[in-house]
Each structure stands twice: as structure tokens, then as C-alpha cells.
C-alpha atoms as a PDB file:
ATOM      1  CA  UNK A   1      -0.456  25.213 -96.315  1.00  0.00           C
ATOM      2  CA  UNK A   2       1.594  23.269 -98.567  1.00  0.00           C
ATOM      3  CA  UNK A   3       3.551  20.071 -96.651  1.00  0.00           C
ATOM      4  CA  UNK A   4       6.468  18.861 -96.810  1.00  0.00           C
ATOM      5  CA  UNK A   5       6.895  15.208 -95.456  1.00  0.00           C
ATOM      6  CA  UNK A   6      10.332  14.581 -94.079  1.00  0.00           C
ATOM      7  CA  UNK A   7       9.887  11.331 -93.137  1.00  0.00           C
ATOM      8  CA  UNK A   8       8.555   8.136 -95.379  1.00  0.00           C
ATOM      9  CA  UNK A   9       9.342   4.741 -96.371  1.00  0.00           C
ATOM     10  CA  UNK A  10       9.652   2.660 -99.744  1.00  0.00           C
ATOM     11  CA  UNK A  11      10.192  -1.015-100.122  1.00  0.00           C
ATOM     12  CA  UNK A  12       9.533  -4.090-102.210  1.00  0.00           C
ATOM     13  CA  UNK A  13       8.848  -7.059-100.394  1.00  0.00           C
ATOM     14  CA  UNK A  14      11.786  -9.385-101.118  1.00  0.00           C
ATOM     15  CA  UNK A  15      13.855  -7.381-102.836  1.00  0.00           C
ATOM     16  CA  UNK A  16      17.040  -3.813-102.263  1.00  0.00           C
ATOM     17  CA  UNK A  17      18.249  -5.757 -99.286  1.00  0.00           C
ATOM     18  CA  UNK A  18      14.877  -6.605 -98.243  1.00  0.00           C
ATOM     19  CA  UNK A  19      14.440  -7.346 -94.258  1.00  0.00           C
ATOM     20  CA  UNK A  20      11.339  -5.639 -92.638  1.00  0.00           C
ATOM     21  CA  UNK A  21       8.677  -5.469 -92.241  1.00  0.00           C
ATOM     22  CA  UNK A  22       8.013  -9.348 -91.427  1.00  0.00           C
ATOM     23  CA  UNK A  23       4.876 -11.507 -92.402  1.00  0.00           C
ATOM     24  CA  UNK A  24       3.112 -10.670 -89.252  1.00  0.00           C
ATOM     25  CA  UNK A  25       2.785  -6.618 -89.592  1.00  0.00           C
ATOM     26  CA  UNK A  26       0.092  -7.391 -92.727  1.00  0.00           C
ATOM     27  CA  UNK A  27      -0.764  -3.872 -92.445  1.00  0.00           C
ATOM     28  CA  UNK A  28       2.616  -3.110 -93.755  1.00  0.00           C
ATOM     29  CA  UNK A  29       4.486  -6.454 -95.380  1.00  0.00           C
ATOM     30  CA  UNK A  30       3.601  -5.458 -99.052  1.00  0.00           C
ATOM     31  CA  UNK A  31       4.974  -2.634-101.379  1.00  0.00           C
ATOM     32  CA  UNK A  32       5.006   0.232-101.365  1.00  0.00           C
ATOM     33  CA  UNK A  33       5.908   2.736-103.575  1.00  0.00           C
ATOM     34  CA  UNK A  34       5.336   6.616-104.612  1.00  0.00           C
ATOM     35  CA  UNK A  35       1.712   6.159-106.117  1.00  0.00           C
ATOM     36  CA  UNK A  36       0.707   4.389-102.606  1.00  0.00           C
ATOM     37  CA  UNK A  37       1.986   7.719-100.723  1.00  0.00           C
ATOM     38  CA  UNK A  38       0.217   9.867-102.718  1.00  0.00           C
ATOM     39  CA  UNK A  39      -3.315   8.036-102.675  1.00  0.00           C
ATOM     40  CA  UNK A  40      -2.251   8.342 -98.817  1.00  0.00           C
ATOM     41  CA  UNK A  41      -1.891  11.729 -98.442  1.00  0.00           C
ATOM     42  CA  UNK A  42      -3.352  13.630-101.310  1.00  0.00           C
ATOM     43  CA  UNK A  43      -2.726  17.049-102.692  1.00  0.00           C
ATOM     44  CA  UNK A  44      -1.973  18.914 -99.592  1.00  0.00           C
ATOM     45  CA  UNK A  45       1.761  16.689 -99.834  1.00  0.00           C
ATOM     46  CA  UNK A  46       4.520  19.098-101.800  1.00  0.00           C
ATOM     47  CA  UNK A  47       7.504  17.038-101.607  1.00  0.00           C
ATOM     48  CA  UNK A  48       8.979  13.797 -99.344  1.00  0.00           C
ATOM     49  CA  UNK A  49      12.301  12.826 -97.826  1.00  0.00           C
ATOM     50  CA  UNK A  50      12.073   9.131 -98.428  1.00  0.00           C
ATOM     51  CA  UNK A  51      14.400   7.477 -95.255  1.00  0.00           C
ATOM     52  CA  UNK A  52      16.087   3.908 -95.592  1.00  0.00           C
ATOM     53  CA  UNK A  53      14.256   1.600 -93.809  1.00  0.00           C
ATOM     54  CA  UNK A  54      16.643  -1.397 -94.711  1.00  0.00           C
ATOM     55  CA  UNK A  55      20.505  -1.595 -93.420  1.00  0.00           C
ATOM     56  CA  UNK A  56      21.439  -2.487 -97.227  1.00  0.00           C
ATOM     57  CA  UNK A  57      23.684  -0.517 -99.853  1.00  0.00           C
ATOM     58  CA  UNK A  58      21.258  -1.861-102.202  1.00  0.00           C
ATOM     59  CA  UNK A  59      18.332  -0.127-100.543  1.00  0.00           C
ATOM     60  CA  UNK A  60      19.246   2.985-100.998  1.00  0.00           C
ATOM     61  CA  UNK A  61      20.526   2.536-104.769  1.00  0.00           C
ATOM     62  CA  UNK A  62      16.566   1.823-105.160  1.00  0.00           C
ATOM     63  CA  UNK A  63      15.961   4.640-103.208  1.00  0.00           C
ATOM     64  CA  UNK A  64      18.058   7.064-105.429  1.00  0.00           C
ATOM     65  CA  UNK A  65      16.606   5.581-109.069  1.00  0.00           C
ATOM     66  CA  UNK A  66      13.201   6.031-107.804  1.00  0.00           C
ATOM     67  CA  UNK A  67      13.976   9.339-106.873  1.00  0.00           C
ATOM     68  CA  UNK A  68      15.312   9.972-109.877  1.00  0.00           C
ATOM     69  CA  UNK A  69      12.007   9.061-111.746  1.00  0.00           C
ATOM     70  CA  UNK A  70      10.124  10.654-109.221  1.00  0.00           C
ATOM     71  CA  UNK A  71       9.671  14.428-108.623  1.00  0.00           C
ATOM     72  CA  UNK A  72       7.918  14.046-105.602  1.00  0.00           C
ATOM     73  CA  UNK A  73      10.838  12.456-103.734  1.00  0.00           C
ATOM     74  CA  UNK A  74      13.047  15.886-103.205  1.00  0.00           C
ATOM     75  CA  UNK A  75      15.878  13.595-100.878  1.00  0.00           C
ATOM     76  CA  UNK A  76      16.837  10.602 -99.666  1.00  0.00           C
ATOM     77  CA  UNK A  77      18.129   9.743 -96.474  1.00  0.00           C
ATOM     78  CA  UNK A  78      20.169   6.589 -97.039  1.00  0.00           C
ATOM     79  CA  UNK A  79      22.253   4.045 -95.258  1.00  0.00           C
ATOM     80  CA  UNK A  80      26.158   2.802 -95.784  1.00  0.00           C
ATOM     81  CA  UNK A  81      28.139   0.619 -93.216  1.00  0.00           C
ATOM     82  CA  UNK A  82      29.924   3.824 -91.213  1.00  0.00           C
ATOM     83  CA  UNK A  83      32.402   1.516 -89.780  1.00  0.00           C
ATOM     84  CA  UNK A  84      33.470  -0.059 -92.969  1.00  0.00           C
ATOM     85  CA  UNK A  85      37.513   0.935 -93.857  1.00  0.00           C
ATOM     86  CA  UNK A  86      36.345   2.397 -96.888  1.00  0.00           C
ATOM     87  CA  UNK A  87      33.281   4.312 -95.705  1.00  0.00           C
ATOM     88  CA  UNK A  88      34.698   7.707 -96.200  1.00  0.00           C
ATOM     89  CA  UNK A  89      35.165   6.692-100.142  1.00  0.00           C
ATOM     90  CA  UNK A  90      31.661   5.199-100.210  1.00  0.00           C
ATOM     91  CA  UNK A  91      30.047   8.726 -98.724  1.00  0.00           C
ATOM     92  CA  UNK A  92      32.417  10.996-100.774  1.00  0.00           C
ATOM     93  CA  UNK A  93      30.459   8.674-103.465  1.00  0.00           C
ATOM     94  CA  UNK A  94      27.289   8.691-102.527  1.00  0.00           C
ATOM     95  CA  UNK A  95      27.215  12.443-101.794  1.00  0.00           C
ATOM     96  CA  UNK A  96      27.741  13.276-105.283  1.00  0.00           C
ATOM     97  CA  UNK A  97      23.920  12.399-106.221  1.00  0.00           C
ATOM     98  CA  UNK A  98      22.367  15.271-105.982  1.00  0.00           C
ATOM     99  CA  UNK A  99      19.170  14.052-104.255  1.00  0.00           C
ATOM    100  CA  UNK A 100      21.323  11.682-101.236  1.00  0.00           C
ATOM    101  CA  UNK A 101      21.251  14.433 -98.678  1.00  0.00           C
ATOM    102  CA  UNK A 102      21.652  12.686 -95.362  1.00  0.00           C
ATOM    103  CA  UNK A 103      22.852   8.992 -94.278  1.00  0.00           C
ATOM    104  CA  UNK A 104      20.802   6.951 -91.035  1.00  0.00           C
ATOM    105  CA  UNK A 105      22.954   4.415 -89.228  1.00  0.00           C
ATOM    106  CA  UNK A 106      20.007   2.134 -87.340  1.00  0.00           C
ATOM    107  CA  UNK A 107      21.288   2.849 -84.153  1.00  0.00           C
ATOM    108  CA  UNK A 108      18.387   1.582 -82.138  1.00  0.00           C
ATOM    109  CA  UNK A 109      18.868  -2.081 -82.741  1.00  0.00           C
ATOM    110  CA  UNK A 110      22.953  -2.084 -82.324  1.00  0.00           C
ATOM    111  CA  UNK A 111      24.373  -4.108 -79.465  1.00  0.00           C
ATOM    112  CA  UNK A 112      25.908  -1.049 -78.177  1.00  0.00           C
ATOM    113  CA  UNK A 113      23.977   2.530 -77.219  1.00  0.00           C
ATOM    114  CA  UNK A 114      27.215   4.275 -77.924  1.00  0.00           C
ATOM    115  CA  UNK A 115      28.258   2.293 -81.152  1.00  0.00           C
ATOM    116  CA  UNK A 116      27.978   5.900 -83.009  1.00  0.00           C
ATOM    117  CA  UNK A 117      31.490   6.986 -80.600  1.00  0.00           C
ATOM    118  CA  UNK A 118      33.223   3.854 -81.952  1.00  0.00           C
ATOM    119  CA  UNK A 119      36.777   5.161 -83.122  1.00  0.00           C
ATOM    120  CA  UNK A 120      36.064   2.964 -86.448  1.00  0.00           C
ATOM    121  CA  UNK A 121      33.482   5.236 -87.105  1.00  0.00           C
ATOM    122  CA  UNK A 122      35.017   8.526 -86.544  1.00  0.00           C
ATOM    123  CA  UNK A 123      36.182   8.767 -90.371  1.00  0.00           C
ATOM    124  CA  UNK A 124      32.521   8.166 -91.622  1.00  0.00           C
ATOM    125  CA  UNK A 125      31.404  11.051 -89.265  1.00  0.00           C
ATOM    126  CA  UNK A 126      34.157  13.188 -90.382  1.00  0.00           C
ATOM    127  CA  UNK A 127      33.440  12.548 -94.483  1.00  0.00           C
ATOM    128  CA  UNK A 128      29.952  13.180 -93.368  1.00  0.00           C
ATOM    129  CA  UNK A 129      30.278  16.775 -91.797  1.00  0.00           C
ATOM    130  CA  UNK A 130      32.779  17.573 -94.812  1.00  0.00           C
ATOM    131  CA  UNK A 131      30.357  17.005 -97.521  1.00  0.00           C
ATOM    132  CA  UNK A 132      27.507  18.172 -95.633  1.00  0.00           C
ATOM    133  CA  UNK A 133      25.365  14.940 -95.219  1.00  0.00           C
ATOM    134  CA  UNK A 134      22.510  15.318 -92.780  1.00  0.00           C
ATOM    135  CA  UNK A 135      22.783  12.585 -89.787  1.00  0.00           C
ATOM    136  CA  UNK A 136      19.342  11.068 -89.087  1.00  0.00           C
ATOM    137  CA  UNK A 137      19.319   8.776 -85.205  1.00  0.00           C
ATOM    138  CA  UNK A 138      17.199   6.516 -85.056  1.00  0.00           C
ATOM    139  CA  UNK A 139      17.158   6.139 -81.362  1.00  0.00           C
ATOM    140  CA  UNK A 140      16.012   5.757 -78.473  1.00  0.00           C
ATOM    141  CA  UNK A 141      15.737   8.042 -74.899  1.00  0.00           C
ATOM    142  CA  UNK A 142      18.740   5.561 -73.880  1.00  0.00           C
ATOM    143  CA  UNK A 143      20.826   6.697 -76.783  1.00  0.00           C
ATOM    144  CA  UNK A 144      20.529  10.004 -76.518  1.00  0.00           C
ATOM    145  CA  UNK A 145      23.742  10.953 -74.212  1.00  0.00           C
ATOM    146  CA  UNK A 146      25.404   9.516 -77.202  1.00  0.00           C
ATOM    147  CA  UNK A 147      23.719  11.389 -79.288  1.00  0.00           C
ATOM    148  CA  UNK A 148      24.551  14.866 -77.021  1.00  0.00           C
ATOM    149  CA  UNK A 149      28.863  13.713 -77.224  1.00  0.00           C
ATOM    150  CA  UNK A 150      28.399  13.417 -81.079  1.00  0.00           C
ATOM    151  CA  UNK A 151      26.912  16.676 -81.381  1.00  0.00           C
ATOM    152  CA  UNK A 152      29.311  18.070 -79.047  1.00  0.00           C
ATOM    153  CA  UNK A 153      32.325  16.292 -81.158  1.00  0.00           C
ATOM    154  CA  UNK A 154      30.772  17.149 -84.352  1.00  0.00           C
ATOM    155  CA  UNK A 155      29.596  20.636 -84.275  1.00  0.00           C
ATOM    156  CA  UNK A 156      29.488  21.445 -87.879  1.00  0.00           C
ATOM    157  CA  UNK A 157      27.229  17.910 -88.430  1.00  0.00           C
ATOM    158  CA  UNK A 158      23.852  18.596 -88.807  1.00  0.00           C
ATOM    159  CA  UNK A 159      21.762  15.585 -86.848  1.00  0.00           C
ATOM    160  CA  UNK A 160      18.693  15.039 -86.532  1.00  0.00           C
ATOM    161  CA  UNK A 161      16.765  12.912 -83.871  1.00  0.00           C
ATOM    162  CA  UNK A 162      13.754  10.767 -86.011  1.00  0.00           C
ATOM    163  CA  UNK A 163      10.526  10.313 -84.192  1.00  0.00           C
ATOM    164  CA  UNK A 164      10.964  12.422 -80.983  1.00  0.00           C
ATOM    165  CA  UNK A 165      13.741   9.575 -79.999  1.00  0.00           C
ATOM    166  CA  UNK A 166      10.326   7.350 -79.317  1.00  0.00           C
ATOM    167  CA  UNK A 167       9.075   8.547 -75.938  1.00  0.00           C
ATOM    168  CA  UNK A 168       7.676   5.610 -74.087  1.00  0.00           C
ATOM    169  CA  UNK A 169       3.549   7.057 -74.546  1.00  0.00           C
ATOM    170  CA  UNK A 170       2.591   3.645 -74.361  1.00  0.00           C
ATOM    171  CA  UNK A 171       3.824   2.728 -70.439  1.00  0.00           C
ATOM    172  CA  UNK A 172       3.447   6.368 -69.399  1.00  0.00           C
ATOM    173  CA  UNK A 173       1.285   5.163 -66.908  1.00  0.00           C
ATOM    174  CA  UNK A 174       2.880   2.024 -65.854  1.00  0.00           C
ATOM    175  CA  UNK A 175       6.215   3.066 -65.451  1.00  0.00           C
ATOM    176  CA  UNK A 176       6.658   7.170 -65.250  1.00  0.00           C
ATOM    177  CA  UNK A 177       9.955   7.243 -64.483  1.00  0.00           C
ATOM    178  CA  UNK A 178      10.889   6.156 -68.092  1.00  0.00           C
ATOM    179  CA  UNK A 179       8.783   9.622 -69.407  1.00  0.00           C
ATOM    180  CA  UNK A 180      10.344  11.354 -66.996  1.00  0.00           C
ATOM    181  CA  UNK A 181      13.587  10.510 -68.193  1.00  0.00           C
ATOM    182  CA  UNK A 182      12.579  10.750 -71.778  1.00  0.00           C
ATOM    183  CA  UNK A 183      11.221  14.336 -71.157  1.00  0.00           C
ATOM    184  CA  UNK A 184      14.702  15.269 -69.291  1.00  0.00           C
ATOM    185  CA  UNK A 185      16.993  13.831 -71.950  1.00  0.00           C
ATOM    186  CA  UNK A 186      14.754  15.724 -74.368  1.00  0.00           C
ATOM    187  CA  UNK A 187      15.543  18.748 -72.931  1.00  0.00           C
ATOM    188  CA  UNK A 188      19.108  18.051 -72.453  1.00  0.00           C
ATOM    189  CA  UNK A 189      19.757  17.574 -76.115  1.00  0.00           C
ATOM    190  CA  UNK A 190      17.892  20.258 -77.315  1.00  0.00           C
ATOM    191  CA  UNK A 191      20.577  22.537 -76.516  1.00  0.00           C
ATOM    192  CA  UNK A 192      22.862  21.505 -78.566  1.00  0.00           C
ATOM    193  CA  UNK A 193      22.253  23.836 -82.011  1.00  0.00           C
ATOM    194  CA  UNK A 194      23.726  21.384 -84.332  1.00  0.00           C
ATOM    195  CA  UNK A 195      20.655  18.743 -83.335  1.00  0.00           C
ATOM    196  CA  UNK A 196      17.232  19.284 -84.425  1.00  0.00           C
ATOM    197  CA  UNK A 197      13.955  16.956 -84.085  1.00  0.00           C
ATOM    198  CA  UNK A 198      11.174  15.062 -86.432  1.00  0.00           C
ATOM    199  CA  UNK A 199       7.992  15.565 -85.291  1.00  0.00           C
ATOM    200  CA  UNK A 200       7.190  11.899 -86.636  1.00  0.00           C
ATOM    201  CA  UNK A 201       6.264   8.473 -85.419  1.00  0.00           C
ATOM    202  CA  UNK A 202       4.893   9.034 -81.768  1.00  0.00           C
ATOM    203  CA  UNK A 203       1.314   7.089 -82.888  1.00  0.00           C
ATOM    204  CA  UNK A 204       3.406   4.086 -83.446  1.00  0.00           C
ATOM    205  CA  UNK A 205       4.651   4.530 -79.839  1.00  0.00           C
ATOM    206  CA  UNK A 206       1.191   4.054 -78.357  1.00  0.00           C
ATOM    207  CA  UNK A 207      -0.817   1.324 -77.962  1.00  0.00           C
ATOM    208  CA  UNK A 208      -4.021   0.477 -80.800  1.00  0.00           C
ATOM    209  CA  UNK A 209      -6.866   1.587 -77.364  1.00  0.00           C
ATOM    210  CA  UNK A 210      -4.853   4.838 -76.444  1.00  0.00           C
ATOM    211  CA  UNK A 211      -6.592   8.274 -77.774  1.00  0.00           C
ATOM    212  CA  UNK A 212      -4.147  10.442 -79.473  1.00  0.00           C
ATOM    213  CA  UNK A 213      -4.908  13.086 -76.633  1.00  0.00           C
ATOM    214  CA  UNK A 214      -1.861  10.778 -74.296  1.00  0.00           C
ATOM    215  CA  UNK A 215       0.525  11.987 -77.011  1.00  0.00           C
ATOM    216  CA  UNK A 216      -0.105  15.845 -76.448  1.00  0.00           C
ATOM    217  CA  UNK A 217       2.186  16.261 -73.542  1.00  0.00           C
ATOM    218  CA  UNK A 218       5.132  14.612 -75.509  1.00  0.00           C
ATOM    219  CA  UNK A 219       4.409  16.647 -78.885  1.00  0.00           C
ATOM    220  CA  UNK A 220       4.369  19.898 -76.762  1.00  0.00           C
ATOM    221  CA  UNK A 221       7.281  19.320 -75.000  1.00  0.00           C
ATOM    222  CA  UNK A 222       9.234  18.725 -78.280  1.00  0.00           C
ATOM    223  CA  UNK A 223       7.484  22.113 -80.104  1.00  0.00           C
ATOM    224  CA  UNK A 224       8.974  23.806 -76.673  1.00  0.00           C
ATOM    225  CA  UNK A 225      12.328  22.253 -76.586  1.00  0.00           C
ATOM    226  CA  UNK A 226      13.442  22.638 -79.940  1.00  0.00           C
ATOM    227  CA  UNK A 227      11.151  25.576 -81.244  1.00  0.00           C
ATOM    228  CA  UNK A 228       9.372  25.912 -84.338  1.00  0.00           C
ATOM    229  CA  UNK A 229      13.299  26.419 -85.953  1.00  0.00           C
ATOM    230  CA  UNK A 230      14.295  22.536 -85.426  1.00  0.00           C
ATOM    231  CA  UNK A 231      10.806  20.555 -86.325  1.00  0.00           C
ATOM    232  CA  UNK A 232      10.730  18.855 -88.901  1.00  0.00           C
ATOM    233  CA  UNK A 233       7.221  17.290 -89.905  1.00  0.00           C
ATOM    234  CA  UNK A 234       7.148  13.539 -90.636  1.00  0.00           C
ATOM    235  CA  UNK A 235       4.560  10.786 -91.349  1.00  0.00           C
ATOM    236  CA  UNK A 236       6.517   8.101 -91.435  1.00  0.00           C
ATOM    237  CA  UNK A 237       4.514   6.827 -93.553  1.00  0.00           C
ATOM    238  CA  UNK A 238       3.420   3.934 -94.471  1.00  0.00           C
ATOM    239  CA  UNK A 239       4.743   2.791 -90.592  1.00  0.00           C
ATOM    240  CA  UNK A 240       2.018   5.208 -89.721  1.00  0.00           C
ATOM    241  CA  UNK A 241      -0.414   2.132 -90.509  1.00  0.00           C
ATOM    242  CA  UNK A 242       0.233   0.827 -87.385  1.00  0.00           C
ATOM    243  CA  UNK A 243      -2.079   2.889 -85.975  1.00  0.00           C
ATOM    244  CA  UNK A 244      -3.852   5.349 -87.841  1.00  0.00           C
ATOM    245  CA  UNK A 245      -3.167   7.146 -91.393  1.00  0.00           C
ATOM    246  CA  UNK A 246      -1.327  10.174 -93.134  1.00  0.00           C
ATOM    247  CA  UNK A 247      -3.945  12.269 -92.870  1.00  0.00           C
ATOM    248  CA  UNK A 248      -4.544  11.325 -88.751  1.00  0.00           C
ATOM    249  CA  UNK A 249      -1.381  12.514 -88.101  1.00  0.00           C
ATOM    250  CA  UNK A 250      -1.445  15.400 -89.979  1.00  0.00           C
ATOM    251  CA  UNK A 251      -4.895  16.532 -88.656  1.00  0.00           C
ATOM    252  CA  UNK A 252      -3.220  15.832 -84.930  1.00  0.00           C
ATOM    253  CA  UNK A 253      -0.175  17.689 -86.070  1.00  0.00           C
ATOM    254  CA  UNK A 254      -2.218  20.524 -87.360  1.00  0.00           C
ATOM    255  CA  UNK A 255      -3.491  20.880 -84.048  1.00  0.00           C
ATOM    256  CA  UNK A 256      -0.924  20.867 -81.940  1.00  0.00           C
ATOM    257  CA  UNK A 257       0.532  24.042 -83.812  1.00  0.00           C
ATOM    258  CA  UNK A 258      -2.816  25.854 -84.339  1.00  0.00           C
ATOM    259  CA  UNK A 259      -0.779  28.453 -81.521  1.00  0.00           C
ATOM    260  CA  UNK A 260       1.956  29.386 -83.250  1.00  0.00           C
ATOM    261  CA  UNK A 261       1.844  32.269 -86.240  1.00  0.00           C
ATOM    262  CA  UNK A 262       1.574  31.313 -89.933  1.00  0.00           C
ATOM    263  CA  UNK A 263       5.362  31.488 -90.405  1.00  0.00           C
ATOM    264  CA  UNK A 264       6.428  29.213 -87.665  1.00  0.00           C
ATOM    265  CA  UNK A 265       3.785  26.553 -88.642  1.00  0.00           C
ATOM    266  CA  UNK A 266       5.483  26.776 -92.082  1.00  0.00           C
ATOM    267  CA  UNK A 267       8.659  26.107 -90.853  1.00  0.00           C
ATOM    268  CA  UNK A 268       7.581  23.339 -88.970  1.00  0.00           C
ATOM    269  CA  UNK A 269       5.406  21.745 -92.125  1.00  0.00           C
ATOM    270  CA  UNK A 270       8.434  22.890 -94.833  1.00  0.00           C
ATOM    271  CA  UNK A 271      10.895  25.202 -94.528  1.00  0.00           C
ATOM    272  CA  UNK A 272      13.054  23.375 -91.868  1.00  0.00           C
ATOM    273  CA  UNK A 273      12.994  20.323 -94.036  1.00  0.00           C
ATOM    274  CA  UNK A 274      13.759  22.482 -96.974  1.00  0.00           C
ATOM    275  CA  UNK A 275      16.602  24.043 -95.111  1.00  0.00           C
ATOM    276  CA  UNK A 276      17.759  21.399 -93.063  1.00  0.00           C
ATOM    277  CA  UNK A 277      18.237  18.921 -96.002  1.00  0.00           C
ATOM    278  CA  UNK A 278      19.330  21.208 -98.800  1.00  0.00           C
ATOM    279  CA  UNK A 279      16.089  20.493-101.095  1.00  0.00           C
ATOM    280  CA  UNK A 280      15.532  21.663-105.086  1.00  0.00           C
ATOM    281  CA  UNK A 281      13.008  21.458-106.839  1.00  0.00           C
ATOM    282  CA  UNK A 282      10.024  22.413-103.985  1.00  0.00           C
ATOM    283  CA  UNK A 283       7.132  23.103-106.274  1.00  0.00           C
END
């Protein structure tokens, strides 16, 4: 079944605004570029949504002329200043390339869990839902109320929560109330139609002993929550590296839906990313 990936990386070390990963991730501080993802994945990959990983205009004009060279890369999720006066100009902009289909404000290292509510940034949303931009979060559980009163605000706004919001799989034993609360908000926000969810990043939120078995709760609750309709598939790849590879997550992923008919597994793996994001061009 043919994949699409709705969730990698790019970067050159040093350079588009350049700020992570640091020295001390060596599984990750080097480049890395289309010909790295697909020695990483292989032929079962179709097509990629590459996401910004830096908070830099200049990232994602990299992102877009790679793209442009590149017909594996079918969108890019990229990154403007939403609270800048002049945002709405910049999106109008950036929306006119055909491949920018979404923007991702990095919301989980912001001062403030509600920073997305900001009046300032109302015009950015609003330029956003009118040109039909895609809104990736990057958050966390704590975010996530936020996340409900901008879907709630923004109905017409497509958003989409990246890596299950990171449940805490790591501490689950330590501290379950913070699962609890994870699996609660989960379900919370799942109600809203205009949100939908990445099925991406959880290894990352273990530790490097824990067997991927600890993640199957958290994977099945967001298959159940959001329904083979609003899961997306994503590597995040080459953050993946962390912990495992491409094809470990895939083979977990794989798993995990081995319950559901052919057609819902496709959505999941492709056509929800094709929809979702508005992608040409799927081979």
C-alpha cells in the first residue's frame, strides 16, 4: 500500500535560519536532504509533506526551492511570524506557491500556552482560513484547550494536531495523572470536526529502554478518537532517529491498523494527507 508521509524534516546545518538540532543530538546535527529520506524509507514512500523545523522565513524559502526540484516533496508546511503587522500580506504571499499548503507556528516552546488567542494574531488566522492554509500545532496536552477555542473560533480552518500533541509515554508510570489528562484532552478535542491528528512522533516521546508495546494504548486511543477520517501518517523523519527508523515506525504503524478494512488503512497511510493538504501530483 503506497504511503504517503505527512510529516518530515529538511535542514542544512548552519544555514535557512539554521537553529536545531544542536551539537549534542549527533544522531541528527548533520543534513539532511531528499536523497537521505529516500535511502530511509525506500520504495514503499509515494510522496512527503516536508514541515519547518526552523522558526525562520528563510527556512521555508529552502523548503519551497527544494520542493520545487523535487517531485517527491508534494507540500510544505512552512512557518511566518503570525503576529507580525504585515502577516496577512506575507501569507496572501506565500499561499500563492502552489506547493505551501499549510503554515506551523512552534507553539510548544512560546512563553505563553495560549499565545495562538493573542488578538495580534487574529489577522494571520483569518488570512489563513481565507486562503485555505492548513494549521499544523505543535503542542503539547497543556495547549490543547487553546487549541479546542481556536477551532471553535475558526471553524472553516483546517488544524491539525502534529505528533498526537506528545502524550507523556515516557512517565506513564511515574506520574499517571499526566496520561490521564493527555488521554481526556485527547478526547475533548477530537470533537471538534475542523481538527484532525498526525499519527507521528510518539517513539520520540519514550525513553531509548521502553518497548514500543507502552505506546499501543496511546496510538489506539488516537485511531478511536479521531477515526480512520482524521489520521494522518507521519515519520517525522529524520527526528525519528532518536529512537528507531522510518521503517520501525511504519512496521509499528502497520500494526496498529492491521483491524481496520483496506480503505480506512488507506486513508490513514494517504488519502487524508492527500485531502487534508490539497496535494497534486500523487504518483
Amino acid at each position: 500500500m503506497a504511503v504517503i508521509d505527512a510529516h518530515v524534516h529538511l535542514w542544512q546545518v548552519g544555514h535557512n535560519g539554521f537553529e536545531w538540532p544542536t551539537p549534542d543530538l549527533e544522531a541528527l546535527y548533520r543534513d539532511f536532504g531528499p536523497h537521505d529520506l529516500r535511502a530511509a524509507a525506500g520504495e514503499e514512500l509515494s510522496g512527503v509533506v516536508v514541515v519547518q523545523s526552523q522558526p525562520s522565513d528563510a527556512d521555508t524559502r529552502w523548503l519551497l526551492e527544494v520542493a520545487d526540484s523535487d517531485p517527491l516533496i508534494l507540500g510544505v508546511v512552512g512557518w511566518t511570524d503570525l503576529s507580525a503587522p504585515d502577516a496577512p500580506a506575507r501569507i496572501s504571499e506565500l499561499s500563492r506557491h502552489p506547493k505551501l499548503k499549510g503554515l506551523r507556528p512552534m507553539l510548544q516552546g512560546l512563553p505563553r500556552d495560549d499565545w495562538i488567542l493573542r488578538p495580534e494574531v487574529a489577522p494571520a488566522l483569518a488570512a489563513m482560513q481565507a486562503v485555505g492554509l492548513v494549521f499544523d500545532a505543535l503542542v503539547f496536552t497543556r495547549h490543547l484547550s487553546a487549541i479546542d477555542e481556536l477551532a471553535h473560533r475558526y471553524t472553516a480552518l483546517s488544524i491539525v494536531i502534529d505528533h498526537g500533541a506528545k502524550p507523556p509515554i515516557a512517565t506513564n508510570r511515574d506520574r499517571p495523572e499526566e496520561t490521564l489528562l493527555w488521554f481526556e484532552a485527547i478526547t475533548a478535542i477530537a470533537r471538534r470536526a475542523n481538527v484532525l491528528c498526525k499519527l507521528s512522533g510518539l517513539l520520540t516521546e519514550m525513553t531509548a529502554d521502553q518497548l514500543q508495546a507502552d505506546a499501543s494504548p496511546y496510538i489506539a486511543h488516537l485511531i478511536d478518537s479521531f477515526g480512520p477520517d482524521r489520521l494522518l501518517f507521519g515519520s517525522d523523519w529524520p527526528v525519528v532517529r532518536l529512537r528507531r527508523d522510518w521503517q520501525d515506525w511504519i512496521r509499528c504503524v502497520h500494526t496498529h491498523l492491521n483491524h481496520l478494512t483496506a480503505g480506512e488503512r488507506h486513508a490513514i497511510l494517504a488519502g487524508n494527507a492527500i485531502k487534508t493538504y490539497g496535494l497534486q501530483g500523487v504518483p
